[in-house]
Structure formats: C-alpha cells, structure tokens
C-alpha atoms as a PDB file:
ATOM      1  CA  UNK A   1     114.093-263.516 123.363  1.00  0.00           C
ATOM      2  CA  UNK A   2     115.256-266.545 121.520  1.00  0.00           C
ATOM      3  CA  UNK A   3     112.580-269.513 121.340  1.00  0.00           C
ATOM      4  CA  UNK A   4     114.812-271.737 123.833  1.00  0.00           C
ATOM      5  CA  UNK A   5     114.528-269.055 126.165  1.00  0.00           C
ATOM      6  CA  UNK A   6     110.500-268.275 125.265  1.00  0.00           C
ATOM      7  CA  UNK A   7     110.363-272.097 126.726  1.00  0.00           C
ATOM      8  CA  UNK A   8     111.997-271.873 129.901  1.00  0.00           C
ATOM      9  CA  UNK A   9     110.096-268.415 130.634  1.00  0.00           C
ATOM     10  CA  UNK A  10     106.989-270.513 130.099  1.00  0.00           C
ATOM     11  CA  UNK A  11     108.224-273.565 132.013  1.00  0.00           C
ATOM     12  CA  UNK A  12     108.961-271.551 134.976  1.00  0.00           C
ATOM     13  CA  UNK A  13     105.230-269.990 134.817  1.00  0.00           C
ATOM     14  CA  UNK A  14     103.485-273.154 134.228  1.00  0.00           C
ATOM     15  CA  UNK A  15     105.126-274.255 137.986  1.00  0.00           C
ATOM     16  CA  UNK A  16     104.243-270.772 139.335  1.00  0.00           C
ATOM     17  CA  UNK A  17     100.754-271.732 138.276  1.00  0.00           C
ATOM     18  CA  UNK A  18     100.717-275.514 139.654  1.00  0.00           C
ATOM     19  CA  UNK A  19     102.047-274.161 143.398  1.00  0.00           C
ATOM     20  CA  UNK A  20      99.517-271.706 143.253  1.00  0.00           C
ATOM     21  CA  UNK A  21      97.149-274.611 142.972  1.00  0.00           C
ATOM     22  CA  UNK A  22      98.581-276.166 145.770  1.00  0.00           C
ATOM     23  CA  UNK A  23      98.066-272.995 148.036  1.00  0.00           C
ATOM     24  CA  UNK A  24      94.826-272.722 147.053  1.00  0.00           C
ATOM     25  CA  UNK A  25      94.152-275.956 148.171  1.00  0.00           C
ATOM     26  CA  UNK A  26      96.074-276.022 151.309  1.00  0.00           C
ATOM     27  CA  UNK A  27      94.304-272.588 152.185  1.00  0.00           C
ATOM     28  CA  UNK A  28      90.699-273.782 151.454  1.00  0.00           C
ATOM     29  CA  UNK A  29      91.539-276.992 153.632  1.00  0.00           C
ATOM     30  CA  UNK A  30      92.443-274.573 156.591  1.00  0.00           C
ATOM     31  CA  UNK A  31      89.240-272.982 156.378  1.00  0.00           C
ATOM     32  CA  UNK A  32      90.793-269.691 154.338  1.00  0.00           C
ATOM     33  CA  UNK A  33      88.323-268.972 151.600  1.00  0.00           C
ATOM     34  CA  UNK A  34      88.783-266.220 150.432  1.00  0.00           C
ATOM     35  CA  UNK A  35      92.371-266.451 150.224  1.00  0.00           C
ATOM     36  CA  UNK A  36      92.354-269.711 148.234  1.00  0.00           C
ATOM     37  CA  UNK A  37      89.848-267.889 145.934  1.00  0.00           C
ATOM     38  CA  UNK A  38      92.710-265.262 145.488  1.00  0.00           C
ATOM     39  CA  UNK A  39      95.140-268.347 144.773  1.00  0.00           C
ATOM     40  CA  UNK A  40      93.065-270.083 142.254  1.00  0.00           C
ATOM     41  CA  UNK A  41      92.642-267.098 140.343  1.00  0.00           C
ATOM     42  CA  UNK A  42      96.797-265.863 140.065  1.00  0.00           C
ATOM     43  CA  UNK A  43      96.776-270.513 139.188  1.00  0.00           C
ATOM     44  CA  UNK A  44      95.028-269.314 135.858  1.00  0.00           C
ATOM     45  CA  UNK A  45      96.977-266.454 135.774  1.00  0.00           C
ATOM     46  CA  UNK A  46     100.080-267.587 135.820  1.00  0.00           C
ATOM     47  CA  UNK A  47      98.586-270.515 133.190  1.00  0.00           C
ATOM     48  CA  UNK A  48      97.483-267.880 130.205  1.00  0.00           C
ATOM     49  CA  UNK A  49     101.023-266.108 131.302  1.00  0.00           C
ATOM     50  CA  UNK A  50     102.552-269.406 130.139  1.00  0.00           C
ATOM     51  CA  UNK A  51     101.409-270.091 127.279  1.00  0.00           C
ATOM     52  CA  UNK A  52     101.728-266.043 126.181  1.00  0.00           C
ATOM     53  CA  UNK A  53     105.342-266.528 126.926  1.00  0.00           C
ATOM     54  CA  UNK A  54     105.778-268.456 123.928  1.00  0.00           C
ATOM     55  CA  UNK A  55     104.287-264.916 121.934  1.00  0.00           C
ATOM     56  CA  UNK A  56     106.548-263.079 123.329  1.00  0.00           C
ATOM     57  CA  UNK A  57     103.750-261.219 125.502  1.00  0.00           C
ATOM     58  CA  UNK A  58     103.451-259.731 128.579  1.00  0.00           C
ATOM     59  CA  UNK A  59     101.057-257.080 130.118  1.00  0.00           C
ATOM     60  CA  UNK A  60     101.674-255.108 133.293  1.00  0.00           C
ATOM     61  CA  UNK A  61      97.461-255.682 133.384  1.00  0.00           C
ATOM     62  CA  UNK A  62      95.464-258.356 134.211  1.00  0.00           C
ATOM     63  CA  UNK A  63      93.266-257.352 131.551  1.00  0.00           C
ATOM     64  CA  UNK A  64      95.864-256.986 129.004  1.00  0.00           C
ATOM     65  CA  UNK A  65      96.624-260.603 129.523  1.00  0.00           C
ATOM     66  CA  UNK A  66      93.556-261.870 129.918  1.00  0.00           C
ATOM     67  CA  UNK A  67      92.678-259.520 126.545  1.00  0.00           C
ATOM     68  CA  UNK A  68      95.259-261.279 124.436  1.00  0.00           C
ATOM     69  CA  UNK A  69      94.679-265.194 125.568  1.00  0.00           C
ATOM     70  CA  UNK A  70      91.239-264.798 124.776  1.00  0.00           C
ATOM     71  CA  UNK A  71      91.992-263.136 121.048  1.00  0.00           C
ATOM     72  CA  UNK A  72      95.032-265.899 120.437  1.00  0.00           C
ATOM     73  CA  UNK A  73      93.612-268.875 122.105  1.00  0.00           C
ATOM     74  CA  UNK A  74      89.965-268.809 122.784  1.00  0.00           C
ATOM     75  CA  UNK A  75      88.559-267.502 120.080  1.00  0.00           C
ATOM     76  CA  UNK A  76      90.711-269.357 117.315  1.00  0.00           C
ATOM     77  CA  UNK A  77      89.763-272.433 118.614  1.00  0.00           C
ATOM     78  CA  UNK A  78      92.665-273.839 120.208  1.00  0.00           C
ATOM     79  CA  UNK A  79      91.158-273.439 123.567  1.00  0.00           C
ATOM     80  CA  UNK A  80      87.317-274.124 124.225  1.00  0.00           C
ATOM     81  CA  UNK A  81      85.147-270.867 124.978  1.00  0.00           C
ATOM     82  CA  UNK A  82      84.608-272.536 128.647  1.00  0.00           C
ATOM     83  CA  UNK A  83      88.371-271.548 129.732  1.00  0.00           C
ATOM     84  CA  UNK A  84      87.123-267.945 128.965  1.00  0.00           C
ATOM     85  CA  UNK A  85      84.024-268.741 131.097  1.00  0.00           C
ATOM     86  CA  UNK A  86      86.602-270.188 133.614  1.00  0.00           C
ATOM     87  CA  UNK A  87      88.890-266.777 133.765  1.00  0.00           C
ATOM     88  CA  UNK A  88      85.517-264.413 133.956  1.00  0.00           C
ATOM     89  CA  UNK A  89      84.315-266.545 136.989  1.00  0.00           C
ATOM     90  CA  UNK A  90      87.765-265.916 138.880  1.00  0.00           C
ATOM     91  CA  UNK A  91      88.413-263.290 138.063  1.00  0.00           C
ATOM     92  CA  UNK A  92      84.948-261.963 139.860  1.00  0.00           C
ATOM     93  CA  UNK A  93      85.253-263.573 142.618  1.00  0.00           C
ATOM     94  CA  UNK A  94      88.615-262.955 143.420  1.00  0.00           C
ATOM     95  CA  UNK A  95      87.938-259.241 142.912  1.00  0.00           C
ATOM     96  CA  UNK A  96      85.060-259.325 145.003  1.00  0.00           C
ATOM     97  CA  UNK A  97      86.727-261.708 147.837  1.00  0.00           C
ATOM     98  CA  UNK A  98      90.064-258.853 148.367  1.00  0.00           C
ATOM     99  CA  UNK A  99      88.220-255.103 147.520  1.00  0.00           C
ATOM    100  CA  UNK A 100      85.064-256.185 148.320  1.00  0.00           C
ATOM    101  CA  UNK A 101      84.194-254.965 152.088  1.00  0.00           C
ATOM    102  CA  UNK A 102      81.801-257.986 153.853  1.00  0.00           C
ATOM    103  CA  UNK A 103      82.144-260.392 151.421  1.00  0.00           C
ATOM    104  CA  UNK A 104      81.827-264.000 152.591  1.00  0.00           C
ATOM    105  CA  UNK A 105      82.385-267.359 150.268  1.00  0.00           C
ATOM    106  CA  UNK A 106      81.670-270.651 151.413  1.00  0.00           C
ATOM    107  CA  UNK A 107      83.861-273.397 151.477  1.00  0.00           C
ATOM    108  CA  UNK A 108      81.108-274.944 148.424  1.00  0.00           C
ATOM    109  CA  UNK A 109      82.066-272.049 146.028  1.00  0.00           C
ATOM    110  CA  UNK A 110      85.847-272.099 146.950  1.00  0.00           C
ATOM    111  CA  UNK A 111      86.027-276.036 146.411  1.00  0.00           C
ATOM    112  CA  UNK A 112      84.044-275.522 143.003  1.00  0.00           C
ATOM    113  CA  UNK A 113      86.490-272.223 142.030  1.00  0.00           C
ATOM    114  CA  UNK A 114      89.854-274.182 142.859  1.00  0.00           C
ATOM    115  CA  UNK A 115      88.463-277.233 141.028  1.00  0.00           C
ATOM    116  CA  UNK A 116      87.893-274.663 137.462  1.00  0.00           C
ATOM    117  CA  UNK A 117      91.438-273.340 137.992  1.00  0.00           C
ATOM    118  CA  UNK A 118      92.528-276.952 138.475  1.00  0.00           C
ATOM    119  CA  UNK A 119      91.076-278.268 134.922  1.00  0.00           C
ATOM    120  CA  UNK A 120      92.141-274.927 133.268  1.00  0.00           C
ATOM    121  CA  UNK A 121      95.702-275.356 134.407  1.00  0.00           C
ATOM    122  CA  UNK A 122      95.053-278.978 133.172  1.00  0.00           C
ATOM    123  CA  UNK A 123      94.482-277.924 129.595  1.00  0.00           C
ATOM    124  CA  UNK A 124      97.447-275.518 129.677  1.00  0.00           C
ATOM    125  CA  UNK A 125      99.759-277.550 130.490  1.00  0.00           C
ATOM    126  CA  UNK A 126      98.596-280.481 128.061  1.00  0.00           C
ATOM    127  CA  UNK A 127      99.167-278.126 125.382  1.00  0.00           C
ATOM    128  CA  UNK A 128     102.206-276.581 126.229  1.00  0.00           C
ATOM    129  CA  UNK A 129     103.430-280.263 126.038  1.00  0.00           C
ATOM    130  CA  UNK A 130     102.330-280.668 123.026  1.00  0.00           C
ATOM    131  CA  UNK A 131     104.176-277.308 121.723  1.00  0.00           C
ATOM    132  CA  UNK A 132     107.319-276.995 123.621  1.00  0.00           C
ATOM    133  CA  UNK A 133     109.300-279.920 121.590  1.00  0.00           C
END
C-alpha cells in the first residue's frame, strides 16, 4: 500500500471514528447506556486504527491493536500515557456492559466515558493533521 493510499485508509477511519461518536451520543441521549458505552469504545477504536493505517498495521484483535498504538504512540511520547488510561477504561466497560450478565451503567458514567472517547478522538485527529500533508 502506497502512502497516498495509507492516507485515505486512515481518512476513512478517522470518520468511522467521529460517527461512532455521534451514536454514542445520540444513544446515551435516548436513555441507551450501555449501548453508547459500546459506541464510545469502537470511537477510539476506530481512532488508534487510523493513525496505525499510516504503519501499515492492522490486527484481526482488539488487543493486537490496542498492543501496537500503545508501543508506537504512547510510550514514545507522541501521545500522553492518559490516552492509554483512556483505551483501558473503555475497553472495561464496554466488555463488561455486552458479556457481562446484570450489568447496569448510569447515564453519569456513560456521559463521562463518551466525553474520554470524545478528547481521545480529539488528539487523533489533531495529529493526523499534522502528518497527512
């Protein structure tokens, strides 16, 4: 994949991850918790998918991608350690809100989840800005 190409892959993810913000908060305003939970999470997702697209690398895991953003982004320094903080929070609640059997969120903890996939979607896409000229 040629680095024009690289872009548009990333472009494309980037918007998968900014409507998936937009579901989550449509969902959380119609009282569906758990499901924006599940939308906030795939919003940061989609965001480290994004910016790995510009690697060259993809994982058929969550943890594979999750694995790799962490090793090229977070701990070199171009992202701050609290996006990892961000992807560890979603990514346990969003496990525990679709396997886990009686588990309830309130409306408090969805608001505060979509609003950490909000500024980590933020910071994405000012860098991929900054990197796709």
């Amino acid at each position: 994949m040629d680095k024009k190409d690289k872009r548009e892959l990333s472009v494309y993810r980037l918007n998968t991850a900014k409507q998936d913000l937009e579901y989550s908060k449509l969902l959380l305003t119609s009282g569906g918790f758990k499901v924006s939970i599940n939308r906030s999470y795939y919003a940061v997702f989609h965001a480290m998918r994004a910016v790995l697209a510009l690697e060259g690398f993809d994982s058929k895991k969550h943890s594979g991608i999750i694995s790799k953003f962490r090793q090229l982004y977070v701990k070199t320094g171009i992202f701050d350690i609290n996006m990892s903080d961000i992807i560890e929070s979603l990514f346990k609640f969003r496990n525990d809100a679709d396997y886990e059997d009686f588990f309830v969120i309130s409306k408090d903890e969805a608001t505060e989840q979509l609003e950490y996939a909000r500024k980590f979607c933020n910071e994405i896409e000012t860098y991929l800005k900054t990197v796709w000229q």
